[in-house]
C-alpha atoms as a PDB file:
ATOM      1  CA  UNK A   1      49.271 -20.279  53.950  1.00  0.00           C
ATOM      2  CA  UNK A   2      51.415 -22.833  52.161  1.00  0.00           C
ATOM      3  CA  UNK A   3      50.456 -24.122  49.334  1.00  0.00           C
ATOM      4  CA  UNK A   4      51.715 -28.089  48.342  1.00  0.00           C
ATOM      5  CA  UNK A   5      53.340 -28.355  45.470  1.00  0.00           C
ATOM      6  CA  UNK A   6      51.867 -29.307  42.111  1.00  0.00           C
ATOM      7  CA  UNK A   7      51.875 -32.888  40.767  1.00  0.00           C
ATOM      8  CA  UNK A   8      53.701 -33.616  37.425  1.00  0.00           C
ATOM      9  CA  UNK A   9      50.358 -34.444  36.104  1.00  0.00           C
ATOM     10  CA  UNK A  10      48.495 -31.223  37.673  1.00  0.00           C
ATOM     11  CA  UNK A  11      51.533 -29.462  35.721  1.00  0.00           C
ATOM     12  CA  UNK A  12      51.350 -31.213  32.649  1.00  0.00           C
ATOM     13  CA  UNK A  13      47.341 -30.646  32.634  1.00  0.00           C
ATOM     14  CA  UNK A  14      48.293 -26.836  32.635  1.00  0.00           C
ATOM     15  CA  UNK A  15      50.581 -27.427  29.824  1.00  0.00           C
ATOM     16  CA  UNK A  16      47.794 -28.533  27.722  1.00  0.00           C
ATOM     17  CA  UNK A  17      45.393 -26.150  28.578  1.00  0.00           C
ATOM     18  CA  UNK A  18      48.076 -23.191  28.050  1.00  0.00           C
ATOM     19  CA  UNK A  19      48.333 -24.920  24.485  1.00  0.00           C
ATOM     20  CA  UNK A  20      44.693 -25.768  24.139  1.00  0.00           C
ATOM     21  CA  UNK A  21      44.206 -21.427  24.656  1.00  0.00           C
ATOM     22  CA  UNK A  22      46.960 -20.388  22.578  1.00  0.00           C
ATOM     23  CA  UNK A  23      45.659 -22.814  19.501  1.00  0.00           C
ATOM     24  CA  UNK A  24      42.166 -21.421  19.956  1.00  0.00           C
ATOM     25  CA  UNK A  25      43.592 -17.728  19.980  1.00  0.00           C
ATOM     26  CA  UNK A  26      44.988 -18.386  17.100  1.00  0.00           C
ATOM     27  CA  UNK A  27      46.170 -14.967  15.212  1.00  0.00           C
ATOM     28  CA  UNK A  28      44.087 -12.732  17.768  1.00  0.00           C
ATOM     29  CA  UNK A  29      45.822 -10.556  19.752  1.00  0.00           C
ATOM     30  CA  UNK A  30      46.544 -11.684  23.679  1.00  0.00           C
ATOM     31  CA  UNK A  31      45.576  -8.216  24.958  1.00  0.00           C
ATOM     32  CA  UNK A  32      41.951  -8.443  23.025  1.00  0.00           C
ATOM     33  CA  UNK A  33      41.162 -12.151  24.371  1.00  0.00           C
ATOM     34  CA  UNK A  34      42.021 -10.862  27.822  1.00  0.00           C
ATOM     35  CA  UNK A  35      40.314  -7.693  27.768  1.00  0.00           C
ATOM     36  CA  UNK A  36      36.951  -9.780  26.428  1.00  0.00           C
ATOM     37  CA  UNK A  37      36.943 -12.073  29.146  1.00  0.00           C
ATOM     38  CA  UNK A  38      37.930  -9.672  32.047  1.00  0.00           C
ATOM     39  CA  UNK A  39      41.724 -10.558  33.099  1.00  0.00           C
ATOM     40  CA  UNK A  40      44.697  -9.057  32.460  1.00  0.00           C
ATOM     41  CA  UNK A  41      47.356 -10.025  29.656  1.00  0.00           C
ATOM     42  CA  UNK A  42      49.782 -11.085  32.028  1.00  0.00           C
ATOM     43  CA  UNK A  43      47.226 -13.711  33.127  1.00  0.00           C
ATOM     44  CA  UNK A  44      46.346 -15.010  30.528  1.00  0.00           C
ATOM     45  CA  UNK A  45      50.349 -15.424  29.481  1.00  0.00           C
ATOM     46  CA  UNK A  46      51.031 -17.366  32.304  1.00  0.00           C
ATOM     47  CA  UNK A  47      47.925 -19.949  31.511  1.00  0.00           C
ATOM     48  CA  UNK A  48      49.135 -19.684  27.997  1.00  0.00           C
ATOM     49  CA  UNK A  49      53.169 -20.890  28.655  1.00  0.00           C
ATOM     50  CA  UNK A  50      51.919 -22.980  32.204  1.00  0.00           C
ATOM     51  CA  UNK A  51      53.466 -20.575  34.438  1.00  0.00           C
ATOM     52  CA  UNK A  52      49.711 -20.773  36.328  1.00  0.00           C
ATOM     53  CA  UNK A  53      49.379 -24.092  35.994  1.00  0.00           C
ATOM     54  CA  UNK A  54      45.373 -24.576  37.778  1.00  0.00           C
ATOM     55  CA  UNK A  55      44.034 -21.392  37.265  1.00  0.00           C
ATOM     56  CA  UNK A  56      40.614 -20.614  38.639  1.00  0.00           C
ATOM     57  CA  UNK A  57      38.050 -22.436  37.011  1.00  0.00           C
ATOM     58  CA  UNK A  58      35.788 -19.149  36.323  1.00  0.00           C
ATOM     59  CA  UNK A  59      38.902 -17.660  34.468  1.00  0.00           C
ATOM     60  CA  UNK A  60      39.233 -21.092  32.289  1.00  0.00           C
ATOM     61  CA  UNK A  61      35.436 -20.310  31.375  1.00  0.00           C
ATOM     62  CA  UNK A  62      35.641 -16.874  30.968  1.00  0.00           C
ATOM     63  CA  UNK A  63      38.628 -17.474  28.370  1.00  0.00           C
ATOM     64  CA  UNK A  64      37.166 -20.667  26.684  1.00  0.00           C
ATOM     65  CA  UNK A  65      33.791 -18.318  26.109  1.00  0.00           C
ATOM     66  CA  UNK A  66      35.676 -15.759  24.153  1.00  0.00           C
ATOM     67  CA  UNK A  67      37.930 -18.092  22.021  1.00  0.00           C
ATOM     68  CA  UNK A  68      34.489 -20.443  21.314  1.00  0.00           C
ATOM     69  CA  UNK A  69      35.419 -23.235  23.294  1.00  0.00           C
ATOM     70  CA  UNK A  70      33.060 -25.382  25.532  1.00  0.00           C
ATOM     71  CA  UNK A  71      34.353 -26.570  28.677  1.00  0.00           C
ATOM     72  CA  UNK A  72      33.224 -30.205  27.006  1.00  0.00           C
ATOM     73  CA  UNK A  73      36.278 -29.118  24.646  1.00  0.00           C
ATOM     74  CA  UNK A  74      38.768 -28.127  27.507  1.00  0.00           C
ATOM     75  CA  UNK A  75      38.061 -30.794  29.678  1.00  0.00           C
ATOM     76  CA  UNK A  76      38.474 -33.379  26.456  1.00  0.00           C
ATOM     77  CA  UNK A  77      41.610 -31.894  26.064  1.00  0.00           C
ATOM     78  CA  UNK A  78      43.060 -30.622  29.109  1.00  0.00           C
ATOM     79  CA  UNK A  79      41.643 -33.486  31.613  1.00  0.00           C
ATOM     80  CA  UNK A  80      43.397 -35.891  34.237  1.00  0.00           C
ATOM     81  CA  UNK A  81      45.309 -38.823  31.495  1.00  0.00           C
ATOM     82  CA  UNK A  82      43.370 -41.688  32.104  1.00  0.00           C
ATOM     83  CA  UNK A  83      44.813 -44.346  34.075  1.00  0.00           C
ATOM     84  CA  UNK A  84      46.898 -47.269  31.666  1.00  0.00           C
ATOM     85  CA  UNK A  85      44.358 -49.847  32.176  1.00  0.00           C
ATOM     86  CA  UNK A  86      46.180 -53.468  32.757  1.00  0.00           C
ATOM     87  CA  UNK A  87      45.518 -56.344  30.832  1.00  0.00           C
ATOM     88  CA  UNK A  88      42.909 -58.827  32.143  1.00  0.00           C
ATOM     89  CA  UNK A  89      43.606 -60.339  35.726  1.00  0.00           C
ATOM     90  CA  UNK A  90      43.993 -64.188  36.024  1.00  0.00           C
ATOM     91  CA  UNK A  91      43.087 -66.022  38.866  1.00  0.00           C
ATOM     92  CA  UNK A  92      46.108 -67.396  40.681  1.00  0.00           C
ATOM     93  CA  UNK A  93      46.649 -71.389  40.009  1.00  0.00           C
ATOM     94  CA  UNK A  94      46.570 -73.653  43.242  1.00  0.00           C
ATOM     95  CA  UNK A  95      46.400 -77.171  43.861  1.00  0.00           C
ATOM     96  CA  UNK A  96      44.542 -78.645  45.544  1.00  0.00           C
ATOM     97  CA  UNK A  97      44.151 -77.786  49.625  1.00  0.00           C
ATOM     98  CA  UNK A  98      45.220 -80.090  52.135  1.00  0.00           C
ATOM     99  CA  UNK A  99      42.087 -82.150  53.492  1.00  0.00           C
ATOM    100  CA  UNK A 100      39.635 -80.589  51.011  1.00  0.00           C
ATOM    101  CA  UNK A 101      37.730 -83.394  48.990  1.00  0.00           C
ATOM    102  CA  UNK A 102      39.043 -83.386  45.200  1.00  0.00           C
ATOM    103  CA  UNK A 103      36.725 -83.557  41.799  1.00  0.00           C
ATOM    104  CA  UNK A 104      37.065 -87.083  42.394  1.00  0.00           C
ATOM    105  CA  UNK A 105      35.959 -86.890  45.822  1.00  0.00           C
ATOM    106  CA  UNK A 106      38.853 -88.197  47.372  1.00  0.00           C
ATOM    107  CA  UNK A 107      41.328 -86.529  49.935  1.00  0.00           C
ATOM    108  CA  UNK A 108      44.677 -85.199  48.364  1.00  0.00           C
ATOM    109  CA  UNK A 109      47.498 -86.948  48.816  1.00  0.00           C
ATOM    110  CA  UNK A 110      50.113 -84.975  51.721  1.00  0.00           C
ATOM    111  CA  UNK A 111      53.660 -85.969  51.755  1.00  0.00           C
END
């Protein structure tokens, strides 16, 4: 199976998580958080420095449940970026269409 390649946001999104985990580790050791929620150090290393980018979604909970994080919290964190929202659309300006009646009620004037 081939697998398409990650998106620079699906990569940056792992980059925050890995940095979300390691904050919330804090001083405790790798080996101990990955022994309390059932995957190996080297797993949780790779999440940790984004080297597994979109890790599966039981192993995000498993790991947020021993460090005391919600998924609320790693999903506030570690989410899609919202899209830049654009400033407020203005209807295009247009005069007035050939042989539609003005305010006045007369027809335009056509060259």
């Amino acid at each position: 199976m081939v697998r398409t390649p990650l998106t620079p946001e699906e990569r940056r999104r792992g980059e925050r998580l890995g940095e979300l985990l390691r904050e919330a580790r804090g001083g405790r050791s790798m080996v101990a958080v990955a022994a309390s929620a059932g995957i190996s150090a080297e797993t949780l290393r790779k999440i940790e420095t984004g080297r597994a980018p979109t890790p599966a979604f039981f192993t995000v909970a498993a790991v947020a449940g021993v460090l005391g994080l919600s998924m609320d919290d790693v999903l506030a964190r570690c989410g899609p970026e919202p899209e830049p929202v654009a400033g407020p659309r203005q209807a295009p300006v247009a005069g007035p269409l050939p042989g539609v009646l003005s305010a006045a009620g007369a027809l335009p004037l056509t060259a």
